[in-house]
C-alpha atoms as a PDB file:
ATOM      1  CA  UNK A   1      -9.190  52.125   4.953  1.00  0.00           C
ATOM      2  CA  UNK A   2      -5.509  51.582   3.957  1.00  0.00           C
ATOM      3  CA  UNK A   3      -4.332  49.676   0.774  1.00  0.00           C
ATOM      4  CA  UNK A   4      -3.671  46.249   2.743  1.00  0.00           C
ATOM      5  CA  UNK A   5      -7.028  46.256   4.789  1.00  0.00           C
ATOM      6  CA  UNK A   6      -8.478  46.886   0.809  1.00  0.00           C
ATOM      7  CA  UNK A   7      -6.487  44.201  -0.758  1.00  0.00           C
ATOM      8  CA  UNK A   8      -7.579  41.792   2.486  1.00  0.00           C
ATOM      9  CA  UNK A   9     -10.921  42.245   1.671  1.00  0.00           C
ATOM     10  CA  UNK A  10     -11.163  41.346  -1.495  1.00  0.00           C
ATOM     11  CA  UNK A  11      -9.252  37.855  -0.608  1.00  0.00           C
ATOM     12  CA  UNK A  12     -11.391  37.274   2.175  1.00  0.00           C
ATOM     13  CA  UNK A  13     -14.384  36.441  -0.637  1.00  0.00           C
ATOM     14  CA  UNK A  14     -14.266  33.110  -0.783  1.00  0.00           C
ATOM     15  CA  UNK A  15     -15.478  32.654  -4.148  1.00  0.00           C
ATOM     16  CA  UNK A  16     -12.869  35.569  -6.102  1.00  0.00           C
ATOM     17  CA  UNK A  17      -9.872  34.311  -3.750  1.00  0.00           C
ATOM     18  CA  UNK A  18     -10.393  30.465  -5.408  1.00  0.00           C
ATOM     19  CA  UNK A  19     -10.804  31.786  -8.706  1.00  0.00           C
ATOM     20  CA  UNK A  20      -7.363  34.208  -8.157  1.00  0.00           C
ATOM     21  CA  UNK A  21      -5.120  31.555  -6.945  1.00  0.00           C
ATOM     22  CA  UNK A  22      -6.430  27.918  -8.328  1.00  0.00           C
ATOM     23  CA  UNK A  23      -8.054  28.734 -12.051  1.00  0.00           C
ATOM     24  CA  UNK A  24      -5.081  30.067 -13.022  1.00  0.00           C
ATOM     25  CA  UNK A  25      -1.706  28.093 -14.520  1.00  0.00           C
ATOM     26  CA  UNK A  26      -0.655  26.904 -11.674  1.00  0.00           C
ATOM     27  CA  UNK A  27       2.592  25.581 -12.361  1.00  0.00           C
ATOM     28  CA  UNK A  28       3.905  27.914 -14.797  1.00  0.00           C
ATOM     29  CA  UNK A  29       2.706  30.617 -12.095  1.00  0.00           C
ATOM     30  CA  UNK A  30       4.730  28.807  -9.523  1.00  0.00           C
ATOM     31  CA  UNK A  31       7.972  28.335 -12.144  1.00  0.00           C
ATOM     32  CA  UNK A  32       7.415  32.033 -12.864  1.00  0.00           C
ATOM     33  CA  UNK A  33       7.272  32.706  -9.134  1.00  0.00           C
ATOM     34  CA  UNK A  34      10.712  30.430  -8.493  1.00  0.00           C
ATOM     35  CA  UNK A  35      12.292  32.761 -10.748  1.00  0.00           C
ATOM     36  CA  UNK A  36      11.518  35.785  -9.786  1.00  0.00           C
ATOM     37  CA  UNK A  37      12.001  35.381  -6.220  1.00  0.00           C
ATOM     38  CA  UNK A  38      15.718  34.626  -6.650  1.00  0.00           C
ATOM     39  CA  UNK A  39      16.863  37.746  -8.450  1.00  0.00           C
ATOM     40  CA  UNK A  40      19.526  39.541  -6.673  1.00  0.00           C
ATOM     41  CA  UNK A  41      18.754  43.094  -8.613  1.00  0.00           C
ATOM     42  CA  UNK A  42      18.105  45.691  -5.535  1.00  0.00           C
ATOM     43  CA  UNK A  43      15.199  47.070  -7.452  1.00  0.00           C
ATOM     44  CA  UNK A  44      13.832  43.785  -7.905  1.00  0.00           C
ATOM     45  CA  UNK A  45      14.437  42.732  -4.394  1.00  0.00           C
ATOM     46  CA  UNK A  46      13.099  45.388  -2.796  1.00  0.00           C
ATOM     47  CA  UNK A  47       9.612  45.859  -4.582  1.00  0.00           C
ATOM     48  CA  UNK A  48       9.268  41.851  -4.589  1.00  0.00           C
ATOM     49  CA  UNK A  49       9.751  42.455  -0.817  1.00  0.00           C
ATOM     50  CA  UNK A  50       7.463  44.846  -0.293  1.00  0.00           C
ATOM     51  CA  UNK A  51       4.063  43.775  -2.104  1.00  0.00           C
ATOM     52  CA  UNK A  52       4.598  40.313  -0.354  1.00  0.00           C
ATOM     53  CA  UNK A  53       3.978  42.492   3.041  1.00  0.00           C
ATOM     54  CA  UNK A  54       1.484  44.451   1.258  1.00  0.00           C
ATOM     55  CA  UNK A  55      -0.126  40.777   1.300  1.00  0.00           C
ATOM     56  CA  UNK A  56       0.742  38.923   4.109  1.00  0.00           C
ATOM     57  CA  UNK A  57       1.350  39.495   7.289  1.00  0.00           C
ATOM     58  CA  UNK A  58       5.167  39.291   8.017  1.00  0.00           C
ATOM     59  CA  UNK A  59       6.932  39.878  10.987  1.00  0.00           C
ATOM     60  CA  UNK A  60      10.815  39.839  10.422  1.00  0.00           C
ATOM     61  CA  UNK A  61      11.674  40.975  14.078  1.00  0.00           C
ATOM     62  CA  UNK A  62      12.634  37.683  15.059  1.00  0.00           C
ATOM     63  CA  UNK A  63      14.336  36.824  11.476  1.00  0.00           C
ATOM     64  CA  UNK A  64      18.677  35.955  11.989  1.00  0.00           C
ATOM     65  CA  UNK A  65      19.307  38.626   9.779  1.00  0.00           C
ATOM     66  CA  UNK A  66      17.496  41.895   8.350  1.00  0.00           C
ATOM     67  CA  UNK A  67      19.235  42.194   5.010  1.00  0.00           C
ATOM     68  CA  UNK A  68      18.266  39.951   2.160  1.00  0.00           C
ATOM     69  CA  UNK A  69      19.428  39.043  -0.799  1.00  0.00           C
ATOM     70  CA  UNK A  70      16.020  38.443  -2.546  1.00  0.00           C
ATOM     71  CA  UNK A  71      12.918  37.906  -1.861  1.00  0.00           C
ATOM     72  CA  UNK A  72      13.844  33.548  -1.673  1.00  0.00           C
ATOM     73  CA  UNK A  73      16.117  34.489   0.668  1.00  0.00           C
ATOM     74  CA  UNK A  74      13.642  36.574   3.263  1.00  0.00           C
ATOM     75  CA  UNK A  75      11.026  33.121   2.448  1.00  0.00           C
ATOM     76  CA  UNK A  76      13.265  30.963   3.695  1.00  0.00           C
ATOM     77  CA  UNK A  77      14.785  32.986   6.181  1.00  0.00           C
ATOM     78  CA  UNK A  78      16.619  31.782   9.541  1.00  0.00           C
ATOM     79  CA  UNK A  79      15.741  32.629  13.329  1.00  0.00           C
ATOM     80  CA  UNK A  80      17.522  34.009  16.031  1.00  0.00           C
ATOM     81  CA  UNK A  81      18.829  31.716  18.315  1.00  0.00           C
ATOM     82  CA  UNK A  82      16.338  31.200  21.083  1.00  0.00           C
ATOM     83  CA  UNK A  83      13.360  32.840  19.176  1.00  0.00           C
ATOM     84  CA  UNK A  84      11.866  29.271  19.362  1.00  0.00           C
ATOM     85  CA  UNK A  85      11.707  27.369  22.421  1.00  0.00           C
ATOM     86  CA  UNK A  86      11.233  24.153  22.268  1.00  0.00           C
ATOM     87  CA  UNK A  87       9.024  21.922  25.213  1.00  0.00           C
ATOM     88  CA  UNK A  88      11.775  19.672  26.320  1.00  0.00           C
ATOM     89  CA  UNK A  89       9.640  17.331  28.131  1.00  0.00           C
ATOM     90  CA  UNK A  90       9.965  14.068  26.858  1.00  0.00           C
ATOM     91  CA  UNK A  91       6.545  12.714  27.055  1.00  0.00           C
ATOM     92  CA  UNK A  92       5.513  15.822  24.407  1.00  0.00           C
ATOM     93  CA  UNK A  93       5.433  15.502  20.238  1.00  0.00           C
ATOM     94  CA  UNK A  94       6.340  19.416  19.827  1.00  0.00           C
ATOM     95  CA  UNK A  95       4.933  21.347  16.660  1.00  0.00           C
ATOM     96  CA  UNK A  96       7.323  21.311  13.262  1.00  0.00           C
ATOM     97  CA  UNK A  97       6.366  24.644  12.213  1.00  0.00           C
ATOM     98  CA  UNK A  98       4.886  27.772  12.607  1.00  0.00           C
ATOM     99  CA  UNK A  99       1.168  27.018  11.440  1.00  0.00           C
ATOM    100  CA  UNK A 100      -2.163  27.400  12.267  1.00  0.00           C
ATOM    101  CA  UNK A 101      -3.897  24.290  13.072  1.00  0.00           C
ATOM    102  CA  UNK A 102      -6.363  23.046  10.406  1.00  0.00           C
ATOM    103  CA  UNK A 103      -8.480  19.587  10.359  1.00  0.00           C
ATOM    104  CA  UNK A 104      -7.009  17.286  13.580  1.00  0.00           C
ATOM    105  CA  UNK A 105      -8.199  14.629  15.621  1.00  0.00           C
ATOM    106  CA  UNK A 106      -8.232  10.640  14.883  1.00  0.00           C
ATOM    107  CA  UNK A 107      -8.082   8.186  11.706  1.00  0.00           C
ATOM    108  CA  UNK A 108     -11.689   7.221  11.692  1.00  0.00           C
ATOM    109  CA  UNK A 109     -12.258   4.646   9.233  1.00  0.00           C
ATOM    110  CA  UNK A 110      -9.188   4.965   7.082  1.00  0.00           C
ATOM    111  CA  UNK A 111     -10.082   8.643   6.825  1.00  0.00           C
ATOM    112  CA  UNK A 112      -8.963  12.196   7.629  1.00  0.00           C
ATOM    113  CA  UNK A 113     -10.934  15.698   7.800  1.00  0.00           C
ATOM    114  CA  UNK A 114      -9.638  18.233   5.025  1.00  0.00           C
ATOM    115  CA  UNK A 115     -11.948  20.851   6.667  1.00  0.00           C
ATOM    116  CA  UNK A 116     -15.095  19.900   8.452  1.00  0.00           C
ATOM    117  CA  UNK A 117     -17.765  18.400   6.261  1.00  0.00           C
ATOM    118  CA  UNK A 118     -14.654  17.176   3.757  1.00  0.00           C
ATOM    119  CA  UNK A 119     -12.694  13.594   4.329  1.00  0.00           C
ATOM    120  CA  UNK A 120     -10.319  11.871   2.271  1.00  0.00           C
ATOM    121  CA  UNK A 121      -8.815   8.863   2.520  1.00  0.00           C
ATOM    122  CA  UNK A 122      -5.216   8.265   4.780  1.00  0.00           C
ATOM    123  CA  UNK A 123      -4.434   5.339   1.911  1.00  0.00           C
ATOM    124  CA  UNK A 124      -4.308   7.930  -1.418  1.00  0.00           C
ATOM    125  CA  UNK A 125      -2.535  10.592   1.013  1.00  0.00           C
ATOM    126  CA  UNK A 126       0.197   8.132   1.434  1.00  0.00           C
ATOM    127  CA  UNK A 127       0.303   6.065  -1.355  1.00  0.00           C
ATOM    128  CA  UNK A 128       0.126   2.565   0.180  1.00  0.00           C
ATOM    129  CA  UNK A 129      -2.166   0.171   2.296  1.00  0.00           C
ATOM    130  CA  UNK A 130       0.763  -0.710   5.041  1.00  0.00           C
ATOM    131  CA  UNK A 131       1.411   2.861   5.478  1.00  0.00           C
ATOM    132  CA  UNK A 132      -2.542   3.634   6.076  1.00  0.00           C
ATOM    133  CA  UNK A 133      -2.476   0.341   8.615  1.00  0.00           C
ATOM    134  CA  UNK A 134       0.115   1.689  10.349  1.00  0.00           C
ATOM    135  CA  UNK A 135      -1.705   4.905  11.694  1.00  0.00           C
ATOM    136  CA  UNK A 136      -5.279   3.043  11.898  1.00  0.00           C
ATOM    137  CA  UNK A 137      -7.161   4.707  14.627  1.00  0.00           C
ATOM    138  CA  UNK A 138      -4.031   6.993  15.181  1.00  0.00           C
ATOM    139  CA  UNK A 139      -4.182  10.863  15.736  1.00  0.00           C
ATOM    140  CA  UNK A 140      -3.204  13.689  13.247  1.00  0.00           C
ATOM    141  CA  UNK A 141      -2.678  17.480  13.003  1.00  0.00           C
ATOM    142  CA  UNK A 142      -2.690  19.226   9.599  1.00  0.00           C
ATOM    143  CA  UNK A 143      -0.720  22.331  10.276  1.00  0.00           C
ATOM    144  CA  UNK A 144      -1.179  25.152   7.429  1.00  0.00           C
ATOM    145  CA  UNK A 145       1.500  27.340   6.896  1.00  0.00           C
ATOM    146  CA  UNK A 146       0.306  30.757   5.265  1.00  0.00           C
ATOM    147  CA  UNK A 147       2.646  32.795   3.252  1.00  0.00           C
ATOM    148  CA  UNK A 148       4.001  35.248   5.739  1.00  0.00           C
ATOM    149  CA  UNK A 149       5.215  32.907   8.167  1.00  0.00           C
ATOM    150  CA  UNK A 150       8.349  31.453   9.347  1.00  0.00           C
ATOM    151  CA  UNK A 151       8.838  28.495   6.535  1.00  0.00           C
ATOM    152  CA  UNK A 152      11.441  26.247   7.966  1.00  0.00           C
ATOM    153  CA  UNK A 153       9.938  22.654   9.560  1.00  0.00           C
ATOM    154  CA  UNK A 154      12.224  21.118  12.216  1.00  0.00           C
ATOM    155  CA  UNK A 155      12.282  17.636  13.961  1.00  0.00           C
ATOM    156  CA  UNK A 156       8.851  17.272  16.870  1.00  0.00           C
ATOM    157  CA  UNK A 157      11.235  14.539  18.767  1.00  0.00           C
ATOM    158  CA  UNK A 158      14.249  12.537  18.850  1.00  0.00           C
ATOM    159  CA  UNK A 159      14.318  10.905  16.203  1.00  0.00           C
ATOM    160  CA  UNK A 160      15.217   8.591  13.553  1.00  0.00           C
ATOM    161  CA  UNK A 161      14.478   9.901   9.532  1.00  0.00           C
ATOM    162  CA  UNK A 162      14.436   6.110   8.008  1.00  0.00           C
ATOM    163  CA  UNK A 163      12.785   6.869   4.763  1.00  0.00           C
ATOM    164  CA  UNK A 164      11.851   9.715   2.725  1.00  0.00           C
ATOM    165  CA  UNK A 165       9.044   9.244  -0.172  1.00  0.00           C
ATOM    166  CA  UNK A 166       8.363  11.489  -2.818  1.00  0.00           C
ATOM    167  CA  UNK A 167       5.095  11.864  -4.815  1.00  0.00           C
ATOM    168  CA  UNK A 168       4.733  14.060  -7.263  1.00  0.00           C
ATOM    169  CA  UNK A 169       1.356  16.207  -8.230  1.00  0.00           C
ATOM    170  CA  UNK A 170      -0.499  19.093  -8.616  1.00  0.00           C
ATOM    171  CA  UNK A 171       0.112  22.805  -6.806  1.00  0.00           C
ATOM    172  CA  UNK A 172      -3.677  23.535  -5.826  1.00  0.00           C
ATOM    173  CA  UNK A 173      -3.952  26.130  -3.219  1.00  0.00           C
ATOM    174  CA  UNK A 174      -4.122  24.825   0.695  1.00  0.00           C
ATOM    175  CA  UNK A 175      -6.332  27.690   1.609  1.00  0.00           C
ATOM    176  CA  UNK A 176      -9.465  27.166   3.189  1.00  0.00           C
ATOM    177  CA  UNK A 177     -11.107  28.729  -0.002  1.00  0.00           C
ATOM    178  CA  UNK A 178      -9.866  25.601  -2.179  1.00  0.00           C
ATOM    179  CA  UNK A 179      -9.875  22.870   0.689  1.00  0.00           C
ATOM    180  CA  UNK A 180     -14.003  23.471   0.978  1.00  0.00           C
ATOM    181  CA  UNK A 181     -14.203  23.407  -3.191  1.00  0.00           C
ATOM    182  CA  UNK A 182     -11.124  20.535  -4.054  1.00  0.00           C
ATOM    183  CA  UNK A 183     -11.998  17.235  -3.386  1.00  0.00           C
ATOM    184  CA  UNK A 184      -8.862  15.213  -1.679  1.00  0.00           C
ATOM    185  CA  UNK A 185      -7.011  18.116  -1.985  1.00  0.00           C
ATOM    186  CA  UNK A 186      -4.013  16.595  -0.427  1.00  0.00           C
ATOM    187  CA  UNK A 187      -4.056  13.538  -2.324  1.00  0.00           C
ATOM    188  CA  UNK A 188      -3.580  15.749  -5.514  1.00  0.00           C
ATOM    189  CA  UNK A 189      -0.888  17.810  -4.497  1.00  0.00           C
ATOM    190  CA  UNK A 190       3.143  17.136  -4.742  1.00  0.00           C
ATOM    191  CA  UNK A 191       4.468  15.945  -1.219  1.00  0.00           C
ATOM    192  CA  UNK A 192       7.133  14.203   0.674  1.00  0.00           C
ATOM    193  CA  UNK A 193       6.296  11.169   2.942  1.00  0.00           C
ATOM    194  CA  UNK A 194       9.290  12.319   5.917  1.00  0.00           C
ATOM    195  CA  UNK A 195       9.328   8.848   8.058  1.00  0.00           C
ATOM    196  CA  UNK A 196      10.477   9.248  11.414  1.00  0.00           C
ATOM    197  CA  UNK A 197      10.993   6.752  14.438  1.00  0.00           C
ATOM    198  CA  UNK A 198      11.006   8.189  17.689  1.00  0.00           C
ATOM    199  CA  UNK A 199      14.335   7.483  20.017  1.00  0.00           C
ATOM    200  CA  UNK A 200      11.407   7.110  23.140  1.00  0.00           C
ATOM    201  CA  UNK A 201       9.106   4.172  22.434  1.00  0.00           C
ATOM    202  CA  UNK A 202      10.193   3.760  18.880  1.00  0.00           C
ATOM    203  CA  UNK A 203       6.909   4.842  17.827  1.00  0.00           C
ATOM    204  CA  UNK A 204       6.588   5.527  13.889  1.00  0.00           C
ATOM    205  CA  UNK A 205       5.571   9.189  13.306  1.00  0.00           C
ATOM    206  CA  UNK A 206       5.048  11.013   9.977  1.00  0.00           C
ATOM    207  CA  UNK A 207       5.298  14.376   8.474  1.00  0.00           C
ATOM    208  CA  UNK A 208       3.953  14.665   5.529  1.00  0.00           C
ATOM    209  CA  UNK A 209       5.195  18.446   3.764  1.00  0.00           C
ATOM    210  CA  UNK A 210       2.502  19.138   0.904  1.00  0.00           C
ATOM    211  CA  UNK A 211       3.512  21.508  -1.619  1.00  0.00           C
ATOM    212  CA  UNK A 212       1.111  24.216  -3.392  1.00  0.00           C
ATOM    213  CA  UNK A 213       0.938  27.315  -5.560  1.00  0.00           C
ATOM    214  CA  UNK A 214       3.524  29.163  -5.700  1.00  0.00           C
ATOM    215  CA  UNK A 215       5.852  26.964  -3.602  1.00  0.00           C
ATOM    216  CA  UNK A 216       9.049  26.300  -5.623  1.00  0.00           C
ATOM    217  CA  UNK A 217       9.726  23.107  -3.805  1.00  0.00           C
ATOM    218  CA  UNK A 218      10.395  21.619  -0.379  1.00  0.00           C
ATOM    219  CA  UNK A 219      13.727  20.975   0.678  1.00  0.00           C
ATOM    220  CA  UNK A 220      14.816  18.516   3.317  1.00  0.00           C
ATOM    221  CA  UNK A 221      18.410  19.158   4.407  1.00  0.00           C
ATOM    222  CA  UNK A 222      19.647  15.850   4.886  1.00  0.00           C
ATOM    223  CA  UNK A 223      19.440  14.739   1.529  1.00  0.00           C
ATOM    224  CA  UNK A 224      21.409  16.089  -1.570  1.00  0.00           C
ATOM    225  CA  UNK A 225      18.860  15.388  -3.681  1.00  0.00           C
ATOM    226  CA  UNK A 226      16.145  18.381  -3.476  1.00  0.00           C
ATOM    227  CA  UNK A 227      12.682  17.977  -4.438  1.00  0.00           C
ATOM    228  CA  UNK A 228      12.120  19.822  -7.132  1.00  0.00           C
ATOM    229  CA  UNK A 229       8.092  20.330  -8.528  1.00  0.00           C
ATOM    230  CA  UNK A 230       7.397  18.206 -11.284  1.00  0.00           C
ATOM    231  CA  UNK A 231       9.966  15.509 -11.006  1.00  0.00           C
ATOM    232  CA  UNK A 232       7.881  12.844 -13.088  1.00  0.00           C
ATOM    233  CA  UNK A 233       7.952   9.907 -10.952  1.00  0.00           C
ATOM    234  CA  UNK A 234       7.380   8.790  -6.807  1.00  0.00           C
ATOM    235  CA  UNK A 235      10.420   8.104  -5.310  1.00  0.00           C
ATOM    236  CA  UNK A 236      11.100   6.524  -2.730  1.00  0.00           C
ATOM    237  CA  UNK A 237      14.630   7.016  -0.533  1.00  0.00           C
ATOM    238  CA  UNK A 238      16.046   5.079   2.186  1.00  0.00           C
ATOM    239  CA  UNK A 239      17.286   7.355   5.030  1.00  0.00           C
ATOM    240  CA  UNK A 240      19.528   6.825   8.274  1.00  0.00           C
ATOM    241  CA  UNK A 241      19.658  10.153   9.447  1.00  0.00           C
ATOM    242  CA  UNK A 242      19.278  11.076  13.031  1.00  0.00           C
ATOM    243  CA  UNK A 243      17.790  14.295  14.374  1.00  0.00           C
ATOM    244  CA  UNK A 244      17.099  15.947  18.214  1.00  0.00           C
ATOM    245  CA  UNK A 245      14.095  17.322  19.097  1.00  0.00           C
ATOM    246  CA  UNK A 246      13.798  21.008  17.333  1.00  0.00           C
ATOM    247  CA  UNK A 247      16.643  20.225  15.144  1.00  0.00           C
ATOM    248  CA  UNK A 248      16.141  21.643  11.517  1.00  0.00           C
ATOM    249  CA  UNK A 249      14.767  18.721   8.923  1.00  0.00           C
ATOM    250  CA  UNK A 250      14.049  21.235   5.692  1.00  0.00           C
ATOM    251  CA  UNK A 251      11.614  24.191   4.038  1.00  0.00           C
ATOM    252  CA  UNK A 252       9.616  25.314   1.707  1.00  0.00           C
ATOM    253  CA  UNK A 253      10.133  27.700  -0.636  1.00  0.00           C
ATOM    254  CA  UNK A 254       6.695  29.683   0.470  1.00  0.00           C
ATOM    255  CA  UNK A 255       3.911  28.438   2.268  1.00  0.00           C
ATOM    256  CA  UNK A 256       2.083  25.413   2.837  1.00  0.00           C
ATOM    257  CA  UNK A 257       0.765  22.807   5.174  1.00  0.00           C
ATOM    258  CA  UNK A 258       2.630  19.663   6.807  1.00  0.00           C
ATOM    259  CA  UNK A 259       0.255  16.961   8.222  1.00  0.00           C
ATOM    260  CA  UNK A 260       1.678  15.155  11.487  1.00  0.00           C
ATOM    261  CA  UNK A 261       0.631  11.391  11.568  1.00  0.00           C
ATOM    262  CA  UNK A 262       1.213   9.550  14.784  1.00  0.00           C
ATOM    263  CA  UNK A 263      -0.195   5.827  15.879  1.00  0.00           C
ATOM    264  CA  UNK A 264      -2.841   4.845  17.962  1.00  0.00           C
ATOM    265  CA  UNK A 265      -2.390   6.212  21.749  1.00  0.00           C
ATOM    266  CA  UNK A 266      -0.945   9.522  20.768  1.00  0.00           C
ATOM    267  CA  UNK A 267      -3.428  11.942  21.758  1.00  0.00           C
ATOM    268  CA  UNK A 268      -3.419  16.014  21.091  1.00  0.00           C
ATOM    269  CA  UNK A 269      -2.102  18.181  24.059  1.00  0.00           C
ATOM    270  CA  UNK A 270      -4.030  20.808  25.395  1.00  0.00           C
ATOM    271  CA  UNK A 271      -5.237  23.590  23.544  1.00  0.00           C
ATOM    272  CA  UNK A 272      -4.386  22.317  20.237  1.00  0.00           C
ATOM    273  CA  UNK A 273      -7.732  22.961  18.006  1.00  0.00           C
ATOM    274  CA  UNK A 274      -8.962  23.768  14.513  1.00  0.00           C
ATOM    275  CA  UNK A 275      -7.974  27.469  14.041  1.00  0.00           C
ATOM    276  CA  UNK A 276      -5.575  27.628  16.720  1.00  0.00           C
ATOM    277  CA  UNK A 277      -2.269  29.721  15.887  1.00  0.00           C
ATOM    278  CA  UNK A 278       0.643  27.504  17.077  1.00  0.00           C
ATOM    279  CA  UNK A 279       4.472  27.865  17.107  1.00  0.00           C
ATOM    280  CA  UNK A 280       7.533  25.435  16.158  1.00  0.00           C
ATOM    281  CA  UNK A 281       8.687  24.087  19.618  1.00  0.00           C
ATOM    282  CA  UNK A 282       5.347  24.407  21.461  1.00  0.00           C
ATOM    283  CA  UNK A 283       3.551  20.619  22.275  1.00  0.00           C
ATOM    284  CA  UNK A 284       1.094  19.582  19.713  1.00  0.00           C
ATOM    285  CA  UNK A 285       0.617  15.741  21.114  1.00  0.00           C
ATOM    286  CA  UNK A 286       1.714  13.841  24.087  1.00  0.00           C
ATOM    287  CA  UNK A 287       2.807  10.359  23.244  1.00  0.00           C
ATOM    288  CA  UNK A 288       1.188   7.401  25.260  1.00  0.00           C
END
């Protein structure tokens, strides 16, 4: 057994993988963690580098470059051109990220799965009764991003970014170890409200980046103002930015989870279920 299937192991028990990464200090870990992965040293780069792939599965084949200045730098890493297709039909809502698919299906009752047997409610996700109105009935897609993965989120459509709102909160983990112990987990956590209208139909769509452990912030790149964690107060920015299907909108700064909310009519496109490994580009709804 080699050192990585060991080390997998151990994290794969539920119960010591909560206690390791949520009943800790979670936001001086994640400071400490900010830090470190920004220092140029080679030393430092290199072994920072190399237990991250000793825990995580990363595959830098497709990565724009293959030398890095830190370990930040390999996080938040660019593709090749062309390593990403994106469905250019127009009738398809295309997936933001590289994720694999958590909780999705419809708003039922002002409320949205966290993992099965585990709701919580659309209104404290997003702060405010009009929003929750506004995607009554509608479908959604959590999309969890895990630490080795590609960590840049682009635009699902043509679009329209007309607002960005920023709430501030904790750093839980997003794993399925603390989503089936932490109740309205994503109602806790720091997060960005991204509010998009689609150039087709005009239809109001959603992403809604949710920070966690270890993730230094999320960056949008449209706005000079980055989110940084622990800003003390929500914030809420008017935005007239406009963005083509596949078209970068930000990152984070390790890995995490974005939650697609669309209205009523949208439905999911084939294939796309709980567990299901999906790529940035590929269709994750059709829109009515």
């Amino acid at each position: 057994m080699t050192l990585r299937t060991s080390i997998g192991a151990i994290f794969e028990q539920e119960d010591l993988n909560f206690l390791l990464t949520n009943r800790v200090p979670r936001r001086l870990l994640t400071r400490c963690m900010g830090w470190l992965s920004r220092i140029e040293q080679p030393l430092v780069r290199n072994l920072s580098i190399a237990v991250w792939r000793l825990f995580c599965d990363v595959d830098l084949s497709d990565a724009k470059k293959q030398e890095f200045a830190s370990l930040h730098d390999c996080f938040v890493r660019e593709l090749k051109d062309g390593a990403r297709p994106i469905d250019a039909a127009p009738g398809i809502l295309v997936s933001p990220c590289d994720a694999i698919v958590g909780a999705c299906g419809t708003v039922s009752g002002g409320e949205l799965l966290q993992i099965k047997g585990r709701a919580y409610p659309l209104r404290e996700l997003l702060g405010d009764r009009a929003r929750e109105e506004e995607y009554a009935g509608g479908t959604y897609v959590t999309l969890r991003l895990t630490a080795g993965m590609y960590h840049r989120f682009h635009a699902p459509h043509d679009c329209a970014v007309e607002q960005v709102a920023y709430i501030p909160g904790d750093v839980w983990n997003v794993n399925p170890a603390a989503l089936k112990r932490v109740d309205k987990l994503y109602c806790r956590n720091e997060r960005a409200l991204v509010r998009t209208r689609l150039a087709l139909g005009s239809q109001v769509v959603t992403l809604v980046p949710v920070a966690a452990i270890l993730v230094a912030g999320i960056r949008l790149r449209f706005l000079d103002l980055p989110f940084k964690l622990g800003n003390g107060a929500a914030t809420v920015i008017p935005c007239e930015v406009r963005l083509r299907k596949g078209e970068e909108m930000g990152w984070f700064e390790h890995g995490s989870t974005i939650i697609v909310l669309a209205p009523q009519s949208f439905t999911l496109a084939d294939g796309v279920h709980d567990g299901r490994a999906i790529r940035m580009g590929q269709p994750l709804m059709r829109l009515p």
